[in-house]
N, C-alpha and C. Protein backbone atom coordinates (compact mmCIF):
# COMPACT_ATOMS: atom_id res chain seq x y z
N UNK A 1 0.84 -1.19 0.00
CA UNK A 1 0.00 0.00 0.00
C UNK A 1 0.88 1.24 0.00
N UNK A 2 0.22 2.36 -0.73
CA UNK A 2 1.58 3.09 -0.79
C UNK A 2 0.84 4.44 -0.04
N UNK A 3 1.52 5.44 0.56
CA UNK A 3 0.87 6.26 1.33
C UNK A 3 0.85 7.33 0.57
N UNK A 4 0.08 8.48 1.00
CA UNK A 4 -0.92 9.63 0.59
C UNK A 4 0.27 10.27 -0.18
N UNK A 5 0.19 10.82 -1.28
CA UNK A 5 1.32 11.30 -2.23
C UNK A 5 1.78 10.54 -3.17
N UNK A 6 0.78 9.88 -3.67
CA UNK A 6 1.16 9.16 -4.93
C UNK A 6 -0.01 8.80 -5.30
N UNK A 7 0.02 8.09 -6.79
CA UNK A 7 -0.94 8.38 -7.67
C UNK A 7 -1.16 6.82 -8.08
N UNK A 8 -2.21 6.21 -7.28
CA UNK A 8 -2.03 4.92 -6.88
C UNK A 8 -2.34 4.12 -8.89
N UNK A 9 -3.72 4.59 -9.21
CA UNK A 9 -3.34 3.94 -10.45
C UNK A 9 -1.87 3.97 -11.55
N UNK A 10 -0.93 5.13 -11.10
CA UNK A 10 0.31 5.01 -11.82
C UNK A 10 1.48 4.49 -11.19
N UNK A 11 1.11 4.25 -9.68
CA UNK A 11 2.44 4.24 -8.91
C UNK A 11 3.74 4.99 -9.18
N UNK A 12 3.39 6.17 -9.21
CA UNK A 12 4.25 7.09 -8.87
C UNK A 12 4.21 8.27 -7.80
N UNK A 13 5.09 9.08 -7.26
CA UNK A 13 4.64 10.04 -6.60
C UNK A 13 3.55 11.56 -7.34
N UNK A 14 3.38 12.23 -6.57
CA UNK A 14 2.54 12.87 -7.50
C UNK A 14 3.56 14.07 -7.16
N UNK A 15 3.29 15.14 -8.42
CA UNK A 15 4.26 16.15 -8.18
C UNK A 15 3.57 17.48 -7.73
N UNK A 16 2.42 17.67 -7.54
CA UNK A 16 1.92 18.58 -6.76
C UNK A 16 0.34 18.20 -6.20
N UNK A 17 0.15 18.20 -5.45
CA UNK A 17 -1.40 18.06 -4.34
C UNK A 17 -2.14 19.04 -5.17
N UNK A 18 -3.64 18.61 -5.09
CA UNK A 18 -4.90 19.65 -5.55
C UNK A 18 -4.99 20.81 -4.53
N UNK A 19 -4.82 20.84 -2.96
CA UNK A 19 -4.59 21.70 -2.38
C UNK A 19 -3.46 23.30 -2.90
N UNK A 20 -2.66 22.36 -3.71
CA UNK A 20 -1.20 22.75 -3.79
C UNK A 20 -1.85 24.11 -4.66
N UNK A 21 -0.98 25.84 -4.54
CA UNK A 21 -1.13 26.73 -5.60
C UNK A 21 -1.11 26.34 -6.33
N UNK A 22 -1.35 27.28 -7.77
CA UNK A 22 -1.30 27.02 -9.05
C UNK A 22 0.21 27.29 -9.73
N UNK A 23 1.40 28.06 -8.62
CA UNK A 23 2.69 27.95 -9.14
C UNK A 23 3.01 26.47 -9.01
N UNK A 24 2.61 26.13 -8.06
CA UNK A 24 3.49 24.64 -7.67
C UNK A 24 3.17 23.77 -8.77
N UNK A 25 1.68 23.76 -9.37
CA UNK A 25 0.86 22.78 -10.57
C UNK A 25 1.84 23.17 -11.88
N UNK A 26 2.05 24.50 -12.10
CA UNK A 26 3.35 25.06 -13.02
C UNK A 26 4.20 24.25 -12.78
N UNK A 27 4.96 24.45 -11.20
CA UNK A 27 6.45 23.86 -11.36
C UNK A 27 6.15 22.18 -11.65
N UNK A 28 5.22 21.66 -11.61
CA UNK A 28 5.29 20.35 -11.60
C UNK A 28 5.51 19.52 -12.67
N UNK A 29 4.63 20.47 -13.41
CA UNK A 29 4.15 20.13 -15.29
C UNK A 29 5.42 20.49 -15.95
N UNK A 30 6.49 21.26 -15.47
CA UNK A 30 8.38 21.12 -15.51
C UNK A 30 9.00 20.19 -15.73
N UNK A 31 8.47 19.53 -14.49
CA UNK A 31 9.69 18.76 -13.82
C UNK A 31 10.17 17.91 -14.97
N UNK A 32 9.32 17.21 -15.39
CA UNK A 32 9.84 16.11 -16.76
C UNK A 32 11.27 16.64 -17.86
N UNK A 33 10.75 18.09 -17.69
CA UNK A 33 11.78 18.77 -18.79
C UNK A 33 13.24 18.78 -18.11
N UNK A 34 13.24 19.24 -16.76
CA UNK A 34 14.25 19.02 -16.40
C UNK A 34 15.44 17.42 -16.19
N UNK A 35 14.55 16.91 -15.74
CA UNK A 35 14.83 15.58 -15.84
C UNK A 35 15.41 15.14 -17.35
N UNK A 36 14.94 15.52 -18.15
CA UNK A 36 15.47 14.82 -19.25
C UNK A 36 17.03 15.48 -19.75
N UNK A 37 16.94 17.22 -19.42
CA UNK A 37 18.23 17.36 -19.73
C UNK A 37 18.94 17.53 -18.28
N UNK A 38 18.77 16.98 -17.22
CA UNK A 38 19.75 16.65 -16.35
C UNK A 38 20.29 15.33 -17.05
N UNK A 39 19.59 14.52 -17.27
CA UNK A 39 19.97 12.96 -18.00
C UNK A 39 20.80 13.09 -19.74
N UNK A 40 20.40 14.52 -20.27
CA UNK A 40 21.53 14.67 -21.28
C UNK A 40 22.46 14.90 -20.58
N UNK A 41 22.88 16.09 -19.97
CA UNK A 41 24.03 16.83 -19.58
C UNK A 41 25.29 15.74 -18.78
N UNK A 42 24.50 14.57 -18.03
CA UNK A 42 25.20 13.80 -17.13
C UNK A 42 25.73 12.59 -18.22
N UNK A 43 24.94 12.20 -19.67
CA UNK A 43 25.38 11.58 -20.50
C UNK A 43 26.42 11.96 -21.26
N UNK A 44 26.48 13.27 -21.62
CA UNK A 44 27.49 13.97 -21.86
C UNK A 44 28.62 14.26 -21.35
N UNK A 45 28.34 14.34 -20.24
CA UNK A 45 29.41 14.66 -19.13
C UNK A 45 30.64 13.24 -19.08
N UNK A 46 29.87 12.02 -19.16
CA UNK A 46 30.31 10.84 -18.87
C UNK A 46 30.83 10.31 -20.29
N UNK A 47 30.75 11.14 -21.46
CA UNK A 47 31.41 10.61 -22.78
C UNK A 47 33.10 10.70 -22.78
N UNK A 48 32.82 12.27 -21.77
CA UNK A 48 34.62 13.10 -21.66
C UNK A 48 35.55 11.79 -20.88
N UNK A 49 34.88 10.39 -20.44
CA UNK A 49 35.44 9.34 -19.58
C UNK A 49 34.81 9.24 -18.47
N UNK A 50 34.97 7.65 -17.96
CA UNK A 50 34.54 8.04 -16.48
C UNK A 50 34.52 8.63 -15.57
N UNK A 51 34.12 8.31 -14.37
CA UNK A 51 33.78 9.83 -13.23
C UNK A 51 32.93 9.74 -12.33
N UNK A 52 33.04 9.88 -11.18
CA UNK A 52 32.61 10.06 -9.98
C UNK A 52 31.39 10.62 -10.03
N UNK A 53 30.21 10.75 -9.13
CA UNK A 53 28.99 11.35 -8.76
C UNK A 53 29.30 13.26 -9.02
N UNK A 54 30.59 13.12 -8.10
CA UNK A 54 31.08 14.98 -8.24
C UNK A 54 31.40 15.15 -9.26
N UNK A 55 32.68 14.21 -10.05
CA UNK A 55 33.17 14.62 -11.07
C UNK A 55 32.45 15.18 -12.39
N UNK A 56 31.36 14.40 -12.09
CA UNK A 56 30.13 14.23 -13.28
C UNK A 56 29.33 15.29 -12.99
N UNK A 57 29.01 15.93 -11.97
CA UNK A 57 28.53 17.24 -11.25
C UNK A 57 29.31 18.47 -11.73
N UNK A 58 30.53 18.12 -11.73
CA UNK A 58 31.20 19.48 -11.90
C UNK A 58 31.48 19.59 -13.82
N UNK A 59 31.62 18.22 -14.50
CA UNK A 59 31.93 18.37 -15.91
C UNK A 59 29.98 18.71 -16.58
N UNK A 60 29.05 18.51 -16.14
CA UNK A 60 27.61 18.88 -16.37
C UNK A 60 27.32 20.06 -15.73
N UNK A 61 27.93 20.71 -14.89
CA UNK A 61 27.59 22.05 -14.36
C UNK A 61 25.85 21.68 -13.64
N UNK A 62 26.24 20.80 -12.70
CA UNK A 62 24.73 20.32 -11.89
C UNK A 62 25.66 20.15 -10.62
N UNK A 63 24.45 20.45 -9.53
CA UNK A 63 25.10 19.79 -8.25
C UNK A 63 24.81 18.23 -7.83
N UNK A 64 25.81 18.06 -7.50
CA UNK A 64 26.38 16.82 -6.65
C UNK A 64 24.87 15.90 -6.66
N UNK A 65 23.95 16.26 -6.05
CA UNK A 65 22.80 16.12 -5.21
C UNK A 65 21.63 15.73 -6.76
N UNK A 66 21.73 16.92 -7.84
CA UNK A 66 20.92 16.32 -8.92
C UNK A 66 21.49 15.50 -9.75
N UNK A 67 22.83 15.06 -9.66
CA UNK A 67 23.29 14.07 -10.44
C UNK A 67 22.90 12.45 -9.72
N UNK A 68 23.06 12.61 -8.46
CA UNK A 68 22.96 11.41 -7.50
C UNK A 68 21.59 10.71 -7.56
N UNK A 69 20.40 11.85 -7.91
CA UNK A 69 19.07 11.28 -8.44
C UNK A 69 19.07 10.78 -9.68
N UNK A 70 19.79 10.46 -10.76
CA UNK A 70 19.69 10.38 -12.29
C UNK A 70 20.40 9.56 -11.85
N UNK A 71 21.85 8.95 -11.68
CA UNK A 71 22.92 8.28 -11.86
C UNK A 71 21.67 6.67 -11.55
N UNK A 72 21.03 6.19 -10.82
CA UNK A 72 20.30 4.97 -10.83
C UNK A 72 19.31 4.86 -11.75
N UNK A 73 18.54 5.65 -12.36
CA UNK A 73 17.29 5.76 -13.42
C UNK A 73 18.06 5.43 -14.56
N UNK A 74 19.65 6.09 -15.21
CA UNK A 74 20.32 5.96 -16.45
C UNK A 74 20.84 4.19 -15.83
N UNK A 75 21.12 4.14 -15.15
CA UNK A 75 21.68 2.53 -14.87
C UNK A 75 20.69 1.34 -15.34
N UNK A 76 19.64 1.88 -14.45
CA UNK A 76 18.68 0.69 -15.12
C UNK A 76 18.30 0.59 -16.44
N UNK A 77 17.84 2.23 -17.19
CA UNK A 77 17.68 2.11 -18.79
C UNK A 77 18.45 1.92 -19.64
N UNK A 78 20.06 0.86 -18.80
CA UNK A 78 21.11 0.77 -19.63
C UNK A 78 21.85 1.51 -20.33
N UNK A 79 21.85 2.73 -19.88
CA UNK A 79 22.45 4.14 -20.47
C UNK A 79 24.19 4.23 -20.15
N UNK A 80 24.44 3.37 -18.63
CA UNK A 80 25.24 3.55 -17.47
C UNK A 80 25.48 2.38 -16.68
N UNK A 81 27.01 2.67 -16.26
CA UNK A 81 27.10 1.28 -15.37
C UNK A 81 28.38 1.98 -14.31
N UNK A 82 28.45 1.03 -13.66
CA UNK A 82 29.45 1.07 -12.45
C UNK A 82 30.43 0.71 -12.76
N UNK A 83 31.92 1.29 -13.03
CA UNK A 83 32.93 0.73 -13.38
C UNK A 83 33.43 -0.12 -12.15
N UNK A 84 33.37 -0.48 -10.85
CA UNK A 84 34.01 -0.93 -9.70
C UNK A 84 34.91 -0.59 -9.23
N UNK A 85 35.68 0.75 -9.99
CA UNK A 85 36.40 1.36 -9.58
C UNK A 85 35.82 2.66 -8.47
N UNK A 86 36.77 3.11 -7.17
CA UNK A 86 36.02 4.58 -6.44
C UNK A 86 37.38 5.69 -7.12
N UNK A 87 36.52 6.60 -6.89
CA UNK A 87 36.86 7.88 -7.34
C UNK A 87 36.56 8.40 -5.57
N UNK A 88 37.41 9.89 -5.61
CA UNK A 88 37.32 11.09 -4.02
C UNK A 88 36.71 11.66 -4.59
N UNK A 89 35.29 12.09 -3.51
CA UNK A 89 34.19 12.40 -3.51
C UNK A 89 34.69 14.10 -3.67
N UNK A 90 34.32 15.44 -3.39
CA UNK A 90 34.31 16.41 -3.81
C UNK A 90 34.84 16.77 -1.76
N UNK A 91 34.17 16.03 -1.03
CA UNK A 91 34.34 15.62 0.33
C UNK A 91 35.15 14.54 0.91
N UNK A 92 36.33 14.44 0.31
CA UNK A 92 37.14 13.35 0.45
C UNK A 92 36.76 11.94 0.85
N UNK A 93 35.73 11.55 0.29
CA UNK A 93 34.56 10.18 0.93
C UNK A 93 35.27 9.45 -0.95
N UNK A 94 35.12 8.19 -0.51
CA UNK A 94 35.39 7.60 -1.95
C UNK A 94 33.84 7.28 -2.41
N UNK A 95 33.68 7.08 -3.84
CA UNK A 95 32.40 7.28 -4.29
C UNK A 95 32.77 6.08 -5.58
N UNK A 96 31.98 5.77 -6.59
CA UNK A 96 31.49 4.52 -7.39
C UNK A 96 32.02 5.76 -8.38
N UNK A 97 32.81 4.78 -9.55
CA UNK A 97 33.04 5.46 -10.50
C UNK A 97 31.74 4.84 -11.34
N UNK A 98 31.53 5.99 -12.59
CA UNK A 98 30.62 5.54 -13.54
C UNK A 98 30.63 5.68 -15.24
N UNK A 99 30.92 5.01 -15.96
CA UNK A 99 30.66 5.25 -17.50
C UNK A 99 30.09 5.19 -18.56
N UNK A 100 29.49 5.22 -19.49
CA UNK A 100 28.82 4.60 -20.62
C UNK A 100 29.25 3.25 -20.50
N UNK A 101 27.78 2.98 -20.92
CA UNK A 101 27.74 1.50 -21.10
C UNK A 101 27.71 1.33 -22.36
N UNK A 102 28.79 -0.02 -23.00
CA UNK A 102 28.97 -0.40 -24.31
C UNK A 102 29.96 0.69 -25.06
């Protein structure tokens, strides 16, 4: 059962409540656009060679934080894979390197 904030015949979250203003119903009907060229820019980013969560943040000009949401969605649609190699995080933490797949 999935709780209040999602859109049970699609199983997804929903991106703005009927309560919600009519900016938020704007920003929502967005979001898709962004998403798709966060998922160019990070494909791109990852042609220049592999690369870290940051590295890939800083060669796409995105933060850290919107790459880390995309990096599992491109994995599964086979876009991307895990080299098993770590890369230093931007925070000296080691992190999963990542590259085109194929």
């Amino acid at each position: 059962m999935k709780h209040a904030g999602y859109l049970p015949m699609f199983d997804v979250p929903a991106l703005a409540r009927r309560a919600d203003p009519p900016t938020s119903h704007t920003s929502a009907s967005m979001a898709g656009g962004v998403e798709a060229d966060h998922e160019k820019r990070i494909l791109a980013a990852l042609r220049l060679g592999p690369a870290g969560k940051d590295g890939i943040a800083v060669r796409a000009n995105l933060s850290g934080h919107a790459v880390g949401k995309r990096l599992r969605q491109l994995e599964r649609e086979g876009f991307i894979e895990v080299t098993g190699a770590e890369r230093m995080s931007a925070s000296n933490r080691p992190e999963r390197e990542w590259r085109l797949r194929g």
